[in-house]
C-alpha atoms as a PDB file:
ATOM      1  CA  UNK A   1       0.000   0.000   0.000  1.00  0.00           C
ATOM      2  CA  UNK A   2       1.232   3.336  -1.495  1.00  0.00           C
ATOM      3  CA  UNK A   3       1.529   6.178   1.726  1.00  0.00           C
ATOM      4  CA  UNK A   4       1.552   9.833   1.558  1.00  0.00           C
ATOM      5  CA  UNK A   5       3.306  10.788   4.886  1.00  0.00           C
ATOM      6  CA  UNK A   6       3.035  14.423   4.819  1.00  0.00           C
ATOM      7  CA  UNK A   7      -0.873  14.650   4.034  1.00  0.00           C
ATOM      8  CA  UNK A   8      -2.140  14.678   0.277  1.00  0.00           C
ATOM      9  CA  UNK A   9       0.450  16.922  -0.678  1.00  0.00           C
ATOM     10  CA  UNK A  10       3.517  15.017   0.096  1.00  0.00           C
ATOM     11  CA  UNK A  11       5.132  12.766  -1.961  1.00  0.00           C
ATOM     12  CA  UNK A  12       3.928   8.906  -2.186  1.00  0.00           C
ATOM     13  CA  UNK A  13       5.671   5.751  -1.225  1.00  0.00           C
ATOM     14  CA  UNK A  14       5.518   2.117  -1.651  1.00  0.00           C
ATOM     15  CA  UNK A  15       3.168   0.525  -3.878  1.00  0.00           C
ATOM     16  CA  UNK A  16      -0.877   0.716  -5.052  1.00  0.00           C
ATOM     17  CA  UNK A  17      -2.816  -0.542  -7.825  1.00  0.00           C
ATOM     18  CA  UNK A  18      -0.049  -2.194  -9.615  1.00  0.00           C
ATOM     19  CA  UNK A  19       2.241   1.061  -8.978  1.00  0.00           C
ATOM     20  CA  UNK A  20       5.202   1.444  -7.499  1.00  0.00           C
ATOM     21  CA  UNK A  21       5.927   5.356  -6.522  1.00  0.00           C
ATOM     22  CA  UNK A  22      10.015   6.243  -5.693  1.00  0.00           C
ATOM     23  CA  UNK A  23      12.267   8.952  -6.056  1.00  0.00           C
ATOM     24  CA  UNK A  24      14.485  10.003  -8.626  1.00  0.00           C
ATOM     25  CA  UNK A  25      17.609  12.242  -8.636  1.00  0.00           C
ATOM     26  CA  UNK A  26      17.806  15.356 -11.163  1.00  0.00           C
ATOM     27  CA  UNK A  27      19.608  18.631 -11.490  1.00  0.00           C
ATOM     28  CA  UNK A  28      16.797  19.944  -9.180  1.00  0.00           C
ATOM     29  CA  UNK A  29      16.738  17.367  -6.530  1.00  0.00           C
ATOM     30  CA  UNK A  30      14.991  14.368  -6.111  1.00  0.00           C
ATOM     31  CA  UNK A  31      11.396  14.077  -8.170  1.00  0.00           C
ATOM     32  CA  UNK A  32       8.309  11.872  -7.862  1.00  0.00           C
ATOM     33  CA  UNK A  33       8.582   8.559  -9.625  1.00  0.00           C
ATOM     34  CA  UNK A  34       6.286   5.879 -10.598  1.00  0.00           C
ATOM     35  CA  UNK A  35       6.550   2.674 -12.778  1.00  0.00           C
ATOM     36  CA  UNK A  36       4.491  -0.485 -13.131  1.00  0.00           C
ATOM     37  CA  UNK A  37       5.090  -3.394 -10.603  1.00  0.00           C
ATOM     38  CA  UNK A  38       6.671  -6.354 -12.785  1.00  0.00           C
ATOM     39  CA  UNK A  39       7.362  -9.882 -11.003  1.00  0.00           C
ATOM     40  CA  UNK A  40      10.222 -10.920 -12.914  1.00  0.00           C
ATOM     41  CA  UNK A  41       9.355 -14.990 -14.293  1.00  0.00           C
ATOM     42  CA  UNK A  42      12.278 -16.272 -13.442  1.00  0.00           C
ATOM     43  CA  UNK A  43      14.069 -14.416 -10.838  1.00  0.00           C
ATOM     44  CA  UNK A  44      17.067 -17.274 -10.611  1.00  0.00           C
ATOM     45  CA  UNK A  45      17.754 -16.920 -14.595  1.00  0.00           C
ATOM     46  CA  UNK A  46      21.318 -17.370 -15.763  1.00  0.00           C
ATOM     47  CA  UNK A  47      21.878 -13.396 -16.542  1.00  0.00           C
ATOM     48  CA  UNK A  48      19.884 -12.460 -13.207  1.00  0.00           C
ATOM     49  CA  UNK A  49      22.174 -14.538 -11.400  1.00  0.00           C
ATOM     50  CA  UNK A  50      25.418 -13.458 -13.760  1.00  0.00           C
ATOM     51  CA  UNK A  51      24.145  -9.471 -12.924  1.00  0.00           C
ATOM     52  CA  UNK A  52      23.904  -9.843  -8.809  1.00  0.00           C
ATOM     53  CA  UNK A  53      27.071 -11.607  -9.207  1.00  0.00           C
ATOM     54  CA  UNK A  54      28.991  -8.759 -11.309  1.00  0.00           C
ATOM     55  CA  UNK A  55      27.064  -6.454  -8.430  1.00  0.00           C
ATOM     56  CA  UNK A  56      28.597  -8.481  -5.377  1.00  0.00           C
ATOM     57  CA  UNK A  57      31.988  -8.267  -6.832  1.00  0.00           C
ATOM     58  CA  UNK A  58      32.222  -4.631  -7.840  1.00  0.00           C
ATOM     59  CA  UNK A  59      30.749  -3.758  -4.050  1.00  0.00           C
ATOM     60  CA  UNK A  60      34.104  -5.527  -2.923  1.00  0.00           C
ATOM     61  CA  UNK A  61      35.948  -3.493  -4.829  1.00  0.00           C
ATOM     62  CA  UNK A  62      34.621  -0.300  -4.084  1.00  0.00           C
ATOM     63  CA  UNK A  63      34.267  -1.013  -0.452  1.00  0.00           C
ATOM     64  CA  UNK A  64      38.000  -2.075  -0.618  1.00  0.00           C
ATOM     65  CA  UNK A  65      38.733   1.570  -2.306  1.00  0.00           C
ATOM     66  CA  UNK A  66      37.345   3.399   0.238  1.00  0.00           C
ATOM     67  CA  UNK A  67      34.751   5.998   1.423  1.00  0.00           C
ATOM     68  CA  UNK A  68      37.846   8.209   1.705  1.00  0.00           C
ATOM     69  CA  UNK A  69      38.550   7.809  -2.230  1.00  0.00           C
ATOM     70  CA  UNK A  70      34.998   7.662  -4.176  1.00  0.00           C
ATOM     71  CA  UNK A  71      33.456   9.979  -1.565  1.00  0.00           C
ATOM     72  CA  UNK A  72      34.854  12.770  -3.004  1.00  0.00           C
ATOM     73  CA  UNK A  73      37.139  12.314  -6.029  1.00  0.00           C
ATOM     74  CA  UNK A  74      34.271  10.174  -8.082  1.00  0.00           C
ATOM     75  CA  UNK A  75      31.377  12.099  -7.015  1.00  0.00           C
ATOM     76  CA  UNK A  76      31.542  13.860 -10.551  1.00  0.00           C
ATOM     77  CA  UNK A  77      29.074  16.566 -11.127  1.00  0.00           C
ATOM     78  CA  UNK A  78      25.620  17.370 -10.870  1.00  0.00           C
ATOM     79  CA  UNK A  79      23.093  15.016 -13.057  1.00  0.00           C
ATOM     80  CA  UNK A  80      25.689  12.308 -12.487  1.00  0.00           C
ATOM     81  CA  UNK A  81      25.545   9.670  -9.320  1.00  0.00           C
ATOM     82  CA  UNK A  82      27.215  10.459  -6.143  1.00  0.00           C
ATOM     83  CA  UNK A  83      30.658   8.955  -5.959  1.00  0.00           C
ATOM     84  CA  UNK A  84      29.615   5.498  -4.418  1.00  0.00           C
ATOM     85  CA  UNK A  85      27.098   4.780  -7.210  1.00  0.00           C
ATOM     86  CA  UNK A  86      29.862   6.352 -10.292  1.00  0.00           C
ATOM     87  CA  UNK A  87      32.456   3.682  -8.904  1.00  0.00           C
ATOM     88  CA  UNK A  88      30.104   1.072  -9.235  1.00  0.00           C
ATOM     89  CA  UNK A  89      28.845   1.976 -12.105  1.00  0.00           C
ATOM     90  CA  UNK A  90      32.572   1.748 -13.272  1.00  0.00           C
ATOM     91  CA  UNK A  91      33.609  -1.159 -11.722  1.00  0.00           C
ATOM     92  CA  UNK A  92      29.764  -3.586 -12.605  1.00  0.00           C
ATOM     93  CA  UNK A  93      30.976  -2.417 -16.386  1.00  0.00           C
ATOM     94  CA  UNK A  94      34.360  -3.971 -16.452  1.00  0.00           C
ATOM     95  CA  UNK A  95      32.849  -7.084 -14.582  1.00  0.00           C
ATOM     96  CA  UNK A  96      32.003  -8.830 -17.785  1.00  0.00           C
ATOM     97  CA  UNK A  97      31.198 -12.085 -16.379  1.00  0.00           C
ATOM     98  CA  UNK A  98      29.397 -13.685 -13.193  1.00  0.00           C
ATOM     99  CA  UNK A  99      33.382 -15.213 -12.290  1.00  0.00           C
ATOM    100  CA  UNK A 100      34.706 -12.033 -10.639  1.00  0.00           C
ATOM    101  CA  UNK A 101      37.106 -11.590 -13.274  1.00  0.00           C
ATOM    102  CA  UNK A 102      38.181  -7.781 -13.570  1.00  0.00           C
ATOM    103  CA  UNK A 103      38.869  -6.477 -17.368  1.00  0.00           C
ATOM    104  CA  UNK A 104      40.805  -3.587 -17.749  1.00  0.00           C
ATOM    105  CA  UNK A 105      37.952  -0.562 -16.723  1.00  0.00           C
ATOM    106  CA  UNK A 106      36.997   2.371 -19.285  1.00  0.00           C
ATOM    107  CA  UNK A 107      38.421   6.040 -18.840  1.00  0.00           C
ATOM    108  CA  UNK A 108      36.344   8.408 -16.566  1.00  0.00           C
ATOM    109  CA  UNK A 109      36.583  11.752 -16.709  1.00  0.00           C
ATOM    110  CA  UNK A 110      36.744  13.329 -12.990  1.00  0.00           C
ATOM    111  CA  UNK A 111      37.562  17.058 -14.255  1.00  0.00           C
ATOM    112  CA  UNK A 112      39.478  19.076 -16.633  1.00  0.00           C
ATOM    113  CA  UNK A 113      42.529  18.605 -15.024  1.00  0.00           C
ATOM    114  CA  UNK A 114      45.959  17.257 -17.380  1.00  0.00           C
ATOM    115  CA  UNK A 115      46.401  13.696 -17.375  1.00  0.00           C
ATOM    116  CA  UNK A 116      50.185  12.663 -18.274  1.00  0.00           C
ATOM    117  CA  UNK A 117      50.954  12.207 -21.763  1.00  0.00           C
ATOM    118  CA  UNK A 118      52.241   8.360 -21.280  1.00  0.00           C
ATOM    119  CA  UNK A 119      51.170   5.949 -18.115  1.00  0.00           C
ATOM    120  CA  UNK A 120      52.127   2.743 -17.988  1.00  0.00           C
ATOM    121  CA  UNK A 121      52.072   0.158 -15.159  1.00  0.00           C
ATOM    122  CA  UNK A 122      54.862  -3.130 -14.831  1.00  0.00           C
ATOM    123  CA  UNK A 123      55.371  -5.942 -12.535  1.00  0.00           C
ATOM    124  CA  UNK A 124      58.697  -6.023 -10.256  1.00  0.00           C
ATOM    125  CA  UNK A 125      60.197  -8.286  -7.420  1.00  0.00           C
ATOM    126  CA  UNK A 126      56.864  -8.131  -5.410  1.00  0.00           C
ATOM    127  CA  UNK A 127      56.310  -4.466  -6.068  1.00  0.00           C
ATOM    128  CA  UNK A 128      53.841  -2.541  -8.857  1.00  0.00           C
ATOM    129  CA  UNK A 129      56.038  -0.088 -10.733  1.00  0.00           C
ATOM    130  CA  UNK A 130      53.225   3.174 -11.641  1.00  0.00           C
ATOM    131  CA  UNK A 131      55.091   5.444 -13.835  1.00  0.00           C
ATOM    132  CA  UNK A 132      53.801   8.763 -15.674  1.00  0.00           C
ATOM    133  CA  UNK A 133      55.070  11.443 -17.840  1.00  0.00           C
ATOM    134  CA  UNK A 134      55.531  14.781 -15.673  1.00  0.00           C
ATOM    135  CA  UNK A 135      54.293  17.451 -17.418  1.00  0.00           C
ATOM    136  CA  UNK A 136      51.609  19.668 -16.481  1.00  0.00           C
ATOM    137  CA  UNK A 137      49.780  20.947 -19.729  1.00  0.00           C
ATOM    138  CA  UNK A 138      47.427  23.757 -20.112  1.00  0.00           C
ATOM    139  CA  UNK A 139      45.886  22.827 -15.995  1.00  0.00           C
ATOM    140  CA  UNK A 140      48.066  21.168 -13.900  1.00  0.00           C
ATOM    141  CA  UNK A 141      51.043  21.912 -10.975  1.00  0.00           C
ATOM    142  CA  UNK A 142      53.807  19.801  -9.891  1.00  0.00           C
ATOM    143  CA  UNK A 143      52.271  19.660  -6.692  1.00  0.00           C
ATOM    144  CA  UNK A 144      49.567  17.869  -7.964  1.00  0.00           C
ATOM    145  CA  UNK A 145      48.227  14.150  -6.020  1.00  0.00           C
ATOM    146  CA  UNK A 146      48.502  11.588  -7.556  1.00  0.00           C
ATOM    147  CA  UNK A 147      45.947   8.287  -6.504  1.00  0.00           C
ATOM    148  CA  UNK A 148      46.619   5.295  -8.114  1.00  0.00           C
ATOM    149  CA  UNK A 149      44.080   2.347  -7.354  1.00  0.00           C
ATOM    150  CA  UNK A 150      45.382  -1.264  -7.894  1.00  0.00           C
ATOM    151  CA  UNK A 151      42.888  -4.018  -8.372  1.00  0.00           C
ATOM    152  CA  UNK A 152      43.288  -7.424  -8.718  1.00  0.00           C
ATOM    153  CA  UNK A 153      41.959  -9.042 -11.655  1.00  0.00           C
ATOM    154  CA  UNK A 154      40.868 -12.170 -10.244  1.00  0.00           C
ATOM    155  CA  UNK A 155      39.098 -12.256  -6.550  1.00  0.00           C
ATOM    156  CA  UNK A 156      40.503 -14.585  -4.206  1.00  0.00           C
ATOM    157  CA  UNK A 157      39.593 -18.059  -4.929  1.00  0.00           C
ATOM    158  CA  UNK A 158      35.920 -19.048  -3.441  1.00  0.00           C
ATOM    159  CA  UNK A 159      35.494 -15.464  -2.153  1.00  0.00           C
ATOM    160  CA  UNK A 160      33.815 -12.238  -3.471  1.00  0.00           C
ATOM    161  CA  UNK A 161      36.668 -10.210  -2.190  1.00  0.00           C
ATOM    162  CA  UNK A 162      39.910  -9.731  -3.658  1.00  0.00           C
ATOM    163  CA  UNK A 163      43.346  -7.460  -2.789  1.00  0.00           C
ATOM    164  CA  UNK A 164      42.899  -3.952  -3.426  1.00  0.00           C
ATOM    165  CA  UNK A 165      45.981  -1.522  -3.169  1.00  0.00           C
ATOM    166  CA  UNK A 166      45.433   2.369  -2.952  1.00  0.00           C
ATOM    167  CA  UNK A 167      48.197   4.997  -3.162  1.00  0.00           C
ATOM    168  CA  UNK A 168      48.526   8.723  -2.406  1.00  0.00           C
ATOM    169  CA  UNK A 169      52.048   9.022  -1.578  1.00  0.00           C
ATOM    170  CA  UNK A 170      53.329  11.058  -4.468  1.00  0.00           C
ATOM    171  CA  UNK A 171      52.534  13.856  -6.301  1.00  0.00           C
ATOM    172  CA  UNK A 172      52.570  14.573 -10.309  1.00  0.00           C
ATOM    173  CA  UNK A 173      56.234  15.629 -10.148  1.00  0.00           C
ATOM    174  CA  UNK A 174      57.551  12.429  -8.849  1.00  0.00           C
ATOM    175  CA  UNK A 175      56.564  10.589 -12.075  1.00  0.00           C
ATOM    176  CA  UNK A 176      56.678   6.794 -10.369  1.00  0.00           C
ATOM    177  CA  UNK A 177      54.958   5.140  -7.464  1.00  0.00           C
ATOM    178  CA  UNK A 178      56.392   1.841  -6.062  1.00  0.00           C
ATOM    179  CA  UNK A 179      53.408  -0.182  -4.428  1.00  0.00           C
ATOM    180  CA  UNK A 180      54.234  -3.234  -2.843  1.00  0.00           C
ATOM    181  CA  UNK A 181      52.505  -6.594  -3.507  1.00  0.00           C
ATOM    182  CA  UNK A 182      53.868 -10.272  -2.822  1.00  0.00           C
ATOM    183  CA  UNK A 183      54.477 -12.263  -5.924  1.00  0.00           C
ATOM    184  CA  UNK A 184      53.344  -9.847  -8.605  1.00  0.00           C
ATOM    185  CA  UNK A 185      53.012 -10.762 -12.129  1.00  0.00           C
ATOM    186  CA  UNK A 186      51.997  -9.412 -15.444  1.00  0.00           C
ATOM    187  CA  UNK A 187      48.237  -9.403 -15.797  1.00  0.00           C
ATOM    188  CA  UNK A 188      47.503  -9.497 -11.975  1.00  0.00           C
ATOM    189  CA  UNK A 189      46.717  -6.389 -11.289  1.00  0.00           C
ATOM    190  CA  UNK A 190      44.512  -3.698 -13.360  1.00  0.00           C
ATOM    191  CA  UNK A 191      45.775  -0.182 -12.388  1.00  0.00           C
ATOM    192  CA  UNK A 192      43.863   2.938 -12.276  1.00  0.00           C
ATOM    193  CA  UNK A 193      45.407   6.946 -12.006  1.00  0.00           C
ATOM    194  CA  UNK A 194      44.155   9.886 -11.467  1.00  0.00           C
ATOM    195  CA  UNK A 195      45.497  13.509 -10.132  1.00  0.00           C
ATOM    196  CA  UNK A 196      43.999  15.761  -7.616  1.00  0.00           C
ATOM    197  CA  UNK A 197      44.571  19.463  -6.244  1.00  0.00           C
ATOM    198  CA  UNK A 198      44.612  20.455  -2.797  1.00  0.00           C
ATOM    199  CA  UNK A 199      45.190  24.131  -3.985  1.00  0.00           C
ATOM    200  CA  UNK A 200      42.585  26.512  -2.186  1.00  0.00           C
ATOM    201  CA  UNK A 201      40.270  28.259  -4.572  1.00  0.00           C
ATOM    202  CA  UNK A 202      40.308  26.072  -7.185  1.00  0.00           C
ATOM    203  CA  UNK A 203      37.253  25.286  -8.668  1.00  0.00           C
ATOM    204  CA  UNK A 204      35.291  21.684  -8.557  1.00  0.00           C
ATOM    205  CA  UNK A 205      35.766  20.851 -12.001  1.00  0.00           C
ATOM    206  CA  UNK A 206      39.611  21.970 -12.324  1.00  0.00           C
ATOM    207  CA  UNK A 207      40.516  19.805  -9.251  1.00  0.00           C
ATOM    208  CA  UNK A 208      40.572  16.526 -10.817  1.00  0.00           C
ATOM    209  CA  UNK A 209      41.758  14.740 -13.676  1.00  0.00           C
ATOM    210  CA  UNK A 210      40.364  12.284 -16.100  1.00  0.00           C
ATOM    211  CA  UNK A 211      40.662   8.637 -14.348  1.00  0.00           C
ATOM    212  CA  UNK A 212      43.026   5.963 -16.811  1.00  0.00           C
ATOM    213  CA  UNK A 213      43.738   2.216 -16.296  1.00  0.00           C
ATOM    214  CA  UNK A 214      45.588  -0.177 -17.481  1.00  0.00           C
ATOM    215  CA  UNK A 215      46.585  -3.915 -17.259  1.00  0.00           C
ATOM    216  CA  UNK A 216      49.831  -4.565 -15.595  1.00  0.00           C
ATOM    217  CA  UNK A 217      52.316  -5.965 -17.489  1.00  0.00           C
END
């Protein structure tokens, strides 16, 4: 049963008639919604069961990133989903199949700061060499953070979870990051990097840059 909370000008909830009455999120807040109530025929189907799996997996991920991470840097803009939802969105995308099995995930763009030129990510004696080109384009300092997310491509065997390896140590000028990791080989790992500034009076969309990953090789 469908309830209006706030009298018969508030918004409904819940369900009536077939309805189902929600909220969605726009440029001007959150809005009325209302769709018809479908009963799916087979909710244990083989690409139900392949979807809630590629969900599970990409919720250890992001968990394993961090609130501290896709709080702020992938909240992207308004009419896009708050940084929680944009990582999974991410993350549920390069989950192709229902195995856990991480492919290399698309470019995001997290503001108009420079990305480097060349990126590239290798395997050492247990260690993940991260190395970037230094300059700073049109928008861009020396100073700049960088964050560089390592991933696992496969999760650990029987489990949903996998290792997860998140950097902030160095800044744009550096042009490497060393991150350890026992027994590293090529095609273990998929890495991600980004830059951020902590300069004050810099505004939202100049603070980040576009997010890049590769496969480690």
């Amino acid at each position: 049963m469908s309830k209006l909370l706030g009298g018969i000008f508030s918004r409904p909830s819940g369900q009536t008639s077939g309805l189902v009455f929600g909220a969605g999120r726009t440029s001007r807040g959150k809005k009325v919604t209302v769709r018809e109530l479908v009963i799916p025929a087979n909710p244990r189907s083989n690409a139900q069961v392949t979807q809630r799996n590629r969900f599970t997996f990409a919720l250890g991920i992001v968990k394993a990133i961090g609130e501290n991470v896709y709080s702020y840097d992938w909240n992207r803009a308004v009419k896009q989903l708050p940084g929680f939802q944009s990582l999974m969105s991410v993350m549920t995308l390069a989950l192709t199949s229902g195995d856990g099995t991480l492919d290399t995930p698309p470019s995001t763009t997290l503001g108009a700061r420079h990305f480097p030129s060349t990126f590239s990510a290798a395997a050492g004696t247990d260690v993940i060499d991260v190395t970037w080109s230094t300059e700073s384009g049109d928008l861009g300092a020396a100073t700049d953070k960088a964050v560089i997310i390592a991933i696992a491509t496969d999760p650990v065997t029987g489990e949903t979870t996998r290792e997860v390896l998140v950097d902030q140590s160095t800044t744009r000028a550096d042009g490497a990051a060393v991150i350890s990791s026992t027994g590293v080989a090529a095609g273990d790992f998929q890495v991600g990097l980004y830059f951020t500034s902590e300069e004050v009076g810099v505004p939202a969309n100049d603070k980040k840059s576009e997010a890049q990953w590769v496969e480690l090789t």
